[in-house]
N, C-alpha and C. Protein backbone atom coordinates (compact mmCIF):
# COMPACT_ATOMS: atom_id res chain seq x y z
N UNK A 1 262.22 40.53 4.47
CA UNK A 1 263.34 39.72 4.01
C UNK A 1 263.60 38.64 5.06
N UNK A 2 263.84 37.37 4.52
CA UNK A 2 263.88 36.54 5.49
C UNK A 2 265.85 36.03 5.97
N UNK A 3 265.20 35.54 7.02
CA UNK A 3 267.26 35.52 7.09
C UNK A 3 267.65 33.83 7.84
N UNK A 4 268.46 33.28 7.34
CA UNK A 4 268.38 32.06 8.01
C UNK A 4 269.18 32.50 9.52
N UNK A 5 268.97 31.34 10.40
CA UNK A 5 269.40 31.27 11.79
C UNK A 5 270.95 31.85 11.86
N UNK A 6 271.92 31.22 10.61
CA UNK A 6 273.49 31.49 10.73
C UNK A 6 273.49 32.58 10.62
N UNK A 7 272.68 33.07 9.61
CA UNK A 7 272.65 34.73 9.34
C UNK A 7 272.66 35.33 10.65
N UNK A 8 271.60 35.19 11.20
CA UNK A 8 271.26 36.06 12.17
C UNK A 8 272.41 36.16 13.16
N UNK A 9 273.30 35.22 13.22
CA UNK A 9 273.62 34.48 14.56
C UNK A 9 274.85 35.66 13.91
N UNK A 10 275.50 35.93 12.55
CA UNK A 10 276.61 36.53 12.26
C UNK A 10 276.00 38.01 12.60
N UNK A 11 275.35 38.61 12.47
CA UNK A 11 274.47 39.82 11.98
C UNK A 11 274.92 40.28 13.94
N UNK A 12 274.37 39.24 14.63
CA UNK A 12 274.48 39.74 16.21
C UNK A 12 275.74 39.83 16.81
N UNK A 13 276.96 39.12 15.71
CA UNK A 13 278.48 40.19 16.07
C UNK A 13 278.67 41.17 15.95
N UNK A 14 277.83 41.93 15.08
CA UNK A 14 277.77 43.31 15.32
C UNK A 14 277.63 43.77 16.19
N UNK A 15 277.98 45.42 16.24
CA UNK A 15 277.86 46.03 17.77
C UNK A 15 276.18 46.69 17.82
N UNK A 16 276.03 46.27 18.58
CA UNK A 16 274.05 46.78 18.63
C UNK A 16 273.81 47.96 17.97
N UNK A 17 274.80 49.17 18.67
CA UNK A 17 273.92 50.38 18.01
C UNK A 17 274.48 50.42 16.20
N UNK A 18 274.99 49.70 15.53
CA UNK A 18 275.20 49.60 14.12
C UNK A 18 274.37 48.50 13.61
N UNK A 19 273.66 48.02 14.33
CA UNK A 19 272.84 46.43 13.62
C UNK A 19 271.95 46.84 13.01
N UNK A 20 271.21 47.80 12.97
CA UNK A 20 270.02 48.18 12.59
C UNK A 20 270.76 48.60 11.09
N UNK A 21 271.35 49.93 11.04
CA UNK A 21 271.70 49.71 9.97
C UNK A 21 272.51 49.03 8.67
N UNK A 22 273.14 48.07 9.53
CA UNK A 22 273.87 47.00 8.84
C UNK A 22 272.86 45.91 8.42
N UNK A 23 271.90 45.68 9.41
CA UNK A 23 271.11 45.24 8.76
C UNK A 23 270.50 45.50 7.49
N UNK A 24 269.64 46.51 7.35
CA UNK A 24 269.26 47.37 6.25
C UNK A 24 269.87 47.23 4.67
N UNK A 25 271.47 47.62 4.89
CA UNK A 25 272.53 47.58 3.78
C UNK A 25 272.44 45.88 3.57
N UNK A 26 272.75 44.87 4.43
CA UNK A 26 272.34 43.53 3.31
C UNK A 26 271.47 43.68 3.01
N UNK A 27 270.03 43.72 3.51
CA UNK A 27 268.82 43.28 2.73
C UNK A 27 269.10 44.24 1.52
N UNK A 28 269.33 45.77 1.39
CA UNK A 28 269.47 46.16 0.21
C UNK A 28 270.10 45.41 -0.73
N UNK A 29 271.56 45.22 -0.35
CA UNK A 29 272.64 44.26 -1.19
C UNK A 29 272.24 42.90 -1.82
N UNK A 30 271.13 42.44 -1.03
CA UNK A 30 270.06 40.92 -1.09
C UNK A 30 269.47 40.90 -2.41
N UNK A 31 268.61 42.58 -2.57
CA UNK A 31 267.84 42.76 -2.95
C UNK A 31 268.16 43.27 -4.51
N UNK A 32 269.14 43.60 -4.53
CA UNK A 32 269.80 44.09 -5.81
C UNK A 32 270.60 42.88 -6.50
N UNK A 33 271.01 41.89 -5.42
CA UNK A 33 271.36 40.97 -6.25
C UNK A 33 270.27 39.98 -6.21
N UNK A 34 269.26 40.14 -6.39
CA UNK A 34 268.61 39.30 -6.72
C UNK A 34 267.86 37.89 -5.53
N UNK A 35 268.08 38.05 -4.41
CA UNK A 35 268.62 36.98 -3.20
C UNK A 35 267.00 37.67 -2.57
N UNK A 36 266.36 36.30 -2.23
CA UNK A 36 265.46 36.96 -1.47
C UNK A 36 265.18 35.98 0.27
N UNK A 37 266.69 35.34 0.15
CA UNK A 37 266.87 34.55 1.38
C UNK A 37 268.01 35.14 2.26
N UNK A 38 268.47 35.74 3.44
CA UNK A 38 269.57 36.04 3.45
C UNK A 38 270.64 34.99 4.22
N UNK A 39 271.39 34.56 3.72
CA UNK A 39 272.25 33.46 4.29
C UNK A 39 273.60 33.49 4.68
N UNK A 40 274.05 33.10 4.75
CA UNK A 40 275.57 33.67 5.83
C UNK A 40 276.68 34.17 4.37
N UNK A 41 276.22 32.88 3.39
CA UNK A 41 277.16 33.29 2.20
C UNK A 41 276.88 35.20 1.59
N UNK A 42 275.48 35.19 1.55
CA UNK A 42 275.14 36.37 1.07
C UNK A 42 275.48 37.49 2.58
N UNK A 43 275.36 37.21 3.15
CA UNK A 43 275.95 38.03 4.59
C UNK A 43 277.54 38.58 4.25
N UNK A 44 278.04 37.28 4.08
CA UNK A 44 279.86 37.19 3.90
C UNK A 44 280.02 38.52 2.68
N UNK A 45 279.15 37.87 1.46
CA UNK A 45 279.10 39.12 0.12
C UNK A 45 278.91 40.57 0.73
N UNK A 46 278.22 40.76 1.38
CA UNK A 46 277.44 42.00 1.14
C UNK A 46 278.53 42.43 2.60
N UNK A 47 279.04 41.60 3.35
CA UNK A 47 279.93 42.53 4.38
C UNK A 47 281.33 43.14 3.31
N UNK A 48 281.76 41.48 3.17
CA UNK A 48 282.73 42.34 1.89
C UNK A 48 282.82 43.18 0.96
N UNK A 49 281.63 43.52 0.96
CA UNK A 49 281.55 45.01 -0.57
C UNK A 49 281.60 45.88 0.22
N UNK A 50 280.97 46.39 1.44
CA UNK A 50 280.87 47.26 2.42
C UNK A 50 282.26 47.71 3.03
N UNK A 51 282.67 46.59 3.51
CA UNK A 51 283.92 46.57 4.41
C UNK A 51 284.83 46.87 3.56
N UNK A 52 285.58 48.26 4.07
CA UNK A 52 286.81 48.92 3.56
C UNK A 52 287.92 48.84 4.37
N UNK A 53 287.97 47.79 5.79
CA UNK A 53 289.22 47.63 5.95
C UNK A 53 289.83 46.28 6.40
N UNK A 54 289.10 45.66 5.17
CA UNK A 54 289.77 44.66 5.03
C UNK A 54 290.52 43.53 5.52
């Protein structure tokens, strides 16, 4: 799965030992919706379905 630069750049606010699998859960989320680029918008989506506190 490919990820643009912003992506990445959001993805590395994460805390390291959760990146791996946060990673993982977008590309799934990518992948189900159809997205085979991952971009900050689809980043923003797929944190917000995840993220329960809002």
């Amino acid at each position: 799965m490919e990820w643009t630069a912003e992506a990445e750049a959001k993805l590395k606010e994460i805390p390291f030992f959760v990146r791996p699998a946060a990673r993982k859960k977008i590309e799934k989320f990518a992948q189900e919706n159809n997205e085979t680029v991952i971009t900050v918008e689809v980043y923003i989506a797929a944190k917000q379905k995840f993220n329960t506190r809002s």
